[in-house]
Protein backbone atom coordinates (compact mmCIF):
# COMPACT_ATOMS: atom_id res chain seq x y z
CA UNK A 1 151.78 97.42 134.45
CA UNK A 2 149.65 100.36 134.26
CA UNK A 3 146.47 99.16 132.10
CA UNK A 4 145.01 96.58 130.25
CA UNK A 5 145.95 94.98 127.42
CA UNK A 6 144.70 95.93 124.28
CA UNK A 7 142.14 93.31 122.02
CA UNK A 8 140.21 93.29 119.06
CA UNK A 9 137.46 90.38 118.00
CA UNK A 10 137.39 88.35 115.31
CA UNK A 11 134.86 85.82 113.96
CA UNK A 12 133.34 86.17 117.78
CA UNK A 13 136.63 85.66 119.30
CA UNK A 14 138.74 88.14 121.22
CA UNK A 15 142.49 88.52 120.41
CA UNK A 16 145.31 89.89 123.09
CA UNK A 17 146.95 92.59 120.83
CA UNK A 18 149.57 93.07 123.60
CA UNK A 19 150.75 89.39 123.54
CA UNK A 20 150.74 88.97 119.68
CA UNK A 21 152.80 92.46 118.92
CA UNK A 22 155.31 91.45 121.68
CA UNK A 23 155.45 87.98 121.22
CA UNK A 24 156.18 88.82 117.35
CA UNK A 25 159.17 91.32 118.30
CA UNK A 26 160.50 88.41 120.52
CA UNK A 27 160.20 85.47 118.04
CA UNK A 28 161.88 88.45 115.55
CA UNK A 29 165.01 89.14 118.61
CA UNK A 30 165.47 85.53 118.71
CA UNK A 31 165.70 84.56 115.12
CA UNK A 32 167.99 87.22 114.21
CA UNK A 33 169.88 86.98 117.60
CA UNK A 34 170.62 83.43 116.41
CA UNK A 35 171.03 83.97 113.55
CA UNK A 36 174.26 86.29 114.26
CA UNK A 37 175.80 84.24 116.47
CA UNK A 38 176.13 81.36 114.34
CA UNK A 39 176.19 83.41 110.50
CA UNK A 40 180.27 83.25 110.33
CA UNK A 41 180.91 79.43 112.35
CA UNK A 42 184.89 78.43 113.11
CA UNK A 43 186.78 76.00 114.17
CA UNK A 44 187.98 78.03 117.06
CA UNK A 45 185.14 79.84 118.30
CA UNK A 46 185.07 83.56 119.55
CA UNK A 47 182.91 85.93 120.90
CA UNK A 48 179.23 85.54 119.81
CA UNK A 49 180.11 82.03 118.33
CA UNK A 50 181.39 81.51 122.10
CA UNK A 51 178.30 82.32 123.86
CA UNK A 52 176.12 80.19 121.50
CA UNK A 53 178.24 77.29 122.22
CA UNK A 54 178.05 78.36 125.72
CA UNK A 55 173.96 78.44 125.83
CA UNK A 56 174.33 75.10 123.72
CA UNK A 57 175.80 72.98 125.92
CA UNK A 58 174.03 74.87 129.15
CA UNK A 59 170.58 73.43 127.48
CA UNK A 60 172.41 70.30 126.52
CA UNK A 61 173.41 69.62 130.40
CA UNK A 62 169.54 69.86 131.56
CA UNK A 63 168.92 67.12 129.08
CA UNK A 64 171.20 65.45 129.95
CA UNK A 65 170.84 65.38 133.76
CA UNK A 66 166.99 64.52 133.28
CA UNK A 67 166.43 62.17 130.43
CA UNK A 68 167.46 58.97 129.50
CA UNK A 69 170.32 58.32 126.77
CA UNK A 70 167.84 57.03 124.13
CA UNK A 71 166.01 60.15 124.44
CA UNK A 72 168.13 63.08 124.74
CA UNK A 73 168.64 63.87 120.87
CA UNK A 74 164.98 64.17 120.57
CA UNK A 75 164.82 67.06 122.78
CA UNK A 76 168.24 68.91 122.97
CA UNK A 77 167.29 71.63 120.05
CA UNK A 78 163.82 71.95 121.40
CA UNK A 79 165.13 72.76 125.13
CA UNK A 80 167.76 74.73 123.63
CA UNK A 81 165.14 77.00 122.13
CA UNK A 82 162.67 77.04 124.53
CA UNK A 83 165.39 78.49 126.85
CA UNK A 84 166.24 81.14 125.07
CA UNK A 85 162.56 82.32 124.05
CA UNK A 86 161.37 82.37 127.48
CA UNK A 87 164.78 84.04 128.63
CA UNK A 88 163.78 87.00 126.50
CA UNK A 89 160.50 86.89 126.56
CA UNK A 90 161.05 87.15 130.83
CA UNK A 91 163.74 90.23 130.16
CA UNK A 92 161.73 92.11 127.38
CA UNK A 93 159.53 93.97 130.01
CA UNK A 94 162.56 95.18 131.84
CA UNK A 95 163.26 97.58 128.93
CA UNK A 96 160.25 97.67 126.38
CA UNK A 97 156.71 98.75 128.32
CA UNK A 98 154.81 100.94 126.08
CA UNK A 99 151.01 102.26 126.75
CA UNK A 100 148.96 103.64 125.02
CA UNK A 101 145.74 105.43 125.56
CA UNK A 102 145.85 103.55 129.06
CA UNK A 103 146.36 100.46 127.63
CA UNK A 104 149.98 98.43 127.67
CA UNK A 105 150.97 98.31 123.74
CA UNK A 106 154.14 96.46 124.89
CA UNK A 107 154.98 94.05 127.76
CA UNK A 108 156.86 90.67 128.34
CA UNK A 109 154.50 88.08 126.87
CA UNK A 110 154.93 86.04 129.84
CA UNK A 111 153.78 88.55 132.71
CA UNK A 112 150.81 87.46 130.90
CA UNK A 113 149.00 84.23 132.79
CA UNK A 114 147.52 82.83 129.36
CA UNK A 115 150.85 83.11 127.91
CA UNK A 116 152.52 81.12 130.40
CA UNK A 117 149.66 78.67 130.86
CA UNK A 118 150.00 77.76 127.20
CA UNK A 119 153.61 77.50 127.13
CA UNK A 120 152.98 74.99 130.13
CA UNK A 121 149.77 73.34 128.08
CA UNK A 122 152.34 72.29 125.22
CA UNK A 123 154.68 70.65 127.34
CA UNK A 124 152.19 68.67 128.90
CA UNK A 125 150.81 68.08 125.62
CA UNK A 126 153.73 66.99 124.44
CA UNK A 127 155.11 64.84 127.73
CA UNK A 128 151.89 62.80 127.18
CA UNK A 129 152.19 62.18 123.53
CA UNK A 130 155.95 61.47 123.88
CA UNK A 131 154.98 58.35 126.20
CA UNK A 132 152.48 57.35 123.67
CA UNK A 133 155.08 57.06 121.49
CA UNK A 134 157.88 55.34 123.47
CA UNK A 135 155.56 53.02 125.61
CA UNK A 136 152.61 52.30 123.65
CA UNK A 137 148.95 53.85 124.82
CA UNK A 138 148.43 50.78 126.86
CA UNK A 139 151.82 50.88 128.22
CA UNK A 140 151.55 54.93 128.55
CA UNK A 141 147.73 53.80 130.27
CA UNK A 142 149.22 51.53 132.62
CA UNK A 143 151.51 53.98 134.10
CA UNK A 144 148.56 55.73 135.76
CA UNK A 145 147.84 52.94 137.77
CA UNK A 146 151.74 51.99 139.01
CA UNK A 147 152.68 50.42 141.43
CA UNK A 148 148.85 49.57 142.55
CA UNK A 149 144.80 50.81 140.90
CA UNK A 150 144.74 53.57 144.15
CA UNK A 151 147.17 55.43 142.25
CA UNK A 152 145.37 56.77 139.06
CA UNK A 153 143.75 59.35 140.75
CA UNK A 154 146.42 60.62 142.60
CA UNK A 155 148.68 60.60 139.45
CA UNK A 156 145.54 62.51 137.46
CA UNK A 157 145.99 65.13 140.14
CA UNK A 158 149.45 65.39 139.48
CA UNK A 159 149.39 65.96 136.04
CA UNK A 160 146.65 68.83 136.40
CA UNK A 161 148.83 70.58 138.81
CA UNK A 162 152.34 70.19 137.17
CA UNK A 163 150.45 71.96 134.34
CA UNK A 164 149.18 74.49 136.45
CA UNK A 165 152.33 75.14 138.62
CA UNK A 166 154.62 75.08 135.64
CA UNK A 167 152.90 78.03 133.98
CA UNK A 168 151.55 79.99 137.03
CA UNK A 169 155.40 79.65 138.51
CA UNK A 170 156.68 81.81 135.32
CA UNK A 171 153.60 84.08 135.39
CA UNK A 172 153.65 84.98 139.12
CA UNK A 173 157.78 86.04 139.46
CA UNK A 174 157.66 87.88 136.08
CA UNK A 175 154.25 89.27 136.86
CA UNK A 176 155.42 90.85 140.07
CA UNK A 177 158.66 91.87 139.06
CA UNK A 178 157.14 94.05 136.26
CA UNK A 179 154.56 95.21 138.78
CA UNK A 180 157.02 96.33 141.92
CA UNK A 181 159.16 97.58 138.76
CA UNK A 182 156.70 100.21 137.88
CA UNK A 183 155.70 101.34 141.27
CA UNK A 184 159.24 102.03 142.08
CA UNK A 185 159.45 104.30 139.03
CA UNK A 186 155.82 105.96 140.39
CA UNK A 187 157.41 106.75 143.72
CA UNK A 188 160.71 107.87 142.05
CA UNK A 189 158.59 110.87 140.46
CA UNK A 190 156.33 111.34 143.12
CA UNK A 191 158.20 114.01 145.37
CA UNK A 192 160.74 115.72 142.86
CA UNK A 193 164.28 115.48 143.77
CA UNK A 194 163.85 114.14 147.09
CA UNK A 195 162.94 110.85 145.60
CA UNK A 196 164.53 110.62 142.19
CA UNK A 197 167.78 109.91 143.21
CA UNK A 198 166.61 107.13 145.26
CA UNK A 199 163.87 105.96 143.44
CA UNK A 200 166.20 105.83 140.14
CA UNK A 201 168.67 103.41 142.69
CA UNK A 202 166.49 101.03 143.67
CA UNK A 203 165.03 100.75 140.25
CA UNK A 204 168.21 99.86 139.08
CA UNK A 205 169.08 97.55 141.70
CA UNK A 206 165.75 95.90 140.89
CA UNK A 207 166.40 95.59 137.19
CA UNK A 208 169.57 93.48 137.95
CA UNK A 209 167.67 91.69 140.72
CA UNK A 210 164.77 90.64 137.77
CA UNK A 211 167.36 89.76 134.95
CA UNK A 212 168.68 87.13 137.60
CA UNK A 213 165.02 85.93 138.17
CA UNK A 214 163.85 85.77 134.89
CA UNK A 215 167.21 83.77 134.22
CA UNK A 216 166.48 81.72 136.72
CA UNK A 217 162.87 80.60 135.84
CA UNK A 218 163.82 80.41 132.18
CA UNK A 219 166.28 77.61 133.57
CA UNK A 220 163.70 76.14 135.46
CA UNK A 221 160.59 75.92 133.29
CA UNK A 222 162.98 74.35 131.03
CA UNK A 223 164.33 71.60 133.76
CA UNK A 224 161.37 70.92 134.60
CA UNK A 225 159.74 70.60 130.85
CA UNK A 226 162.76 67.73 130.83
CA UNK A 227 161.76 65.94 134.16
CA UNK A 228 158.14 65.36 132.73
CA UNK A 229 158.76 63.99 129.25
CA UNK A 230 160.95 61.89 131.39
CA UNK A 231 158.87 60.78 133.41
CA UNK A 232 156.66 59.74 130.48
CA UNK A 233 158.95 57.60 128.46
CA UNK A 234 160.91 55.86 131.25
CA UNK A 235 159.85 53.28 132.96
């Protein structure tokens, strides 16, 4: 995390170079990730086809255990892929960090709080039109004010922070991870051989220690996308 990101402006409006050139090689992993696992498909499934299943019915299970029946073929494929985007969009910085004149060419896209907080804006965006949908606007309107009028604030509140909690969550453990990840590898080099061999230890250790994070938030920001569309087309 040694600089900042590189930009350029266009029609008065600045673009994050970092973000777009590593969110592109990540939407480009995934696709063709995907698409390996499932080119050759067989009745009796081994080794990549395994794993897919595997991640399948993983993202199937947090539907399941958060939505109702009527609802959870509406959302299955989209958790399913919002897992694995943010899974390697968390991982990517672990092994691709590239600078540039001082400036990060390469990064995970979600280290990146505008990333993360748009990722979170969607769901939201999408909770809120999904009970639109299911319960009507006046039904979806009346919601805010269950079970008495006191309530709409409160619930206007909530809303405003589940979006800001659900990206700044992401953001903050991949953010520091990234961070603590390149100062070990500055004090590894710092004093020659005496910290090297140490330095190069706990880096690794740290690495593992980060995949298992990043794992673990993909898993949440996508339980948690399930619990509020939920909450928005159930009664």
């Amino acid at each position: 995390m040694g600089g900042d990101a590189l930009t350029f402006k266009l029609f008065g409006l600045t673009f994050n170079t970092t973000n777009i050139v590593s969110g592109l090689i990540i939407y480009a992993i995934v696709f063709f990730t995907l698409y390996g696992m499932s080119r050759k498909i067989q009745m009796k499934p081994t080794g990549a086809q395994n794993v897919l299943e595997w991640l399948i019915d993983f993202t199937n299970g947090i539907v399941r255990s958060q939505m109702p029946a009527s609802e959870r073929g509406h959302y299955s494929f989209f958790a399913f892929v919002l897992f694995v985007f943010i899974f390697f969009a968390n991982q990517f910085g672990l092994l691709f960090q590239l600078h540039w004149n001082g400036a990060e060419v390469l990064r995970s896209p979600t280290a990146d709080p505008v990333v993360t907080l748009t990722l979170s804006l969607m769901v939201m965006m999408l909770a809120h039109f999904a009970g639109v949908a299911e319960n009507g606007l006046g039904g979806y309107l009346k919601g805010y004010i269950k079970p008495f009028t006191l309530m709409l604030p409160i619930n206007i509140i909530e809303d405003f922070a589940n979006f800001l909690t659900l990206g700044l969550r992401i953001f903050g453990n991949i953010f520091a991870g990234e961070l603590l990840m390149s100062l070990i590898a500055n004090m590894a080099f710092s004093h020659g051989v005496l910290t090297i061999i140490p330095g190069l230890l706990l880096e690794l250790a740290w690495q593992g220690f980060s995949i298992f994070i990043g794992s673990i938030q993909a898993y949440v920001f996508v339980t948690l996308t399930t619990v509020y569309i939920s909450r928005k087309v159930s009664e």
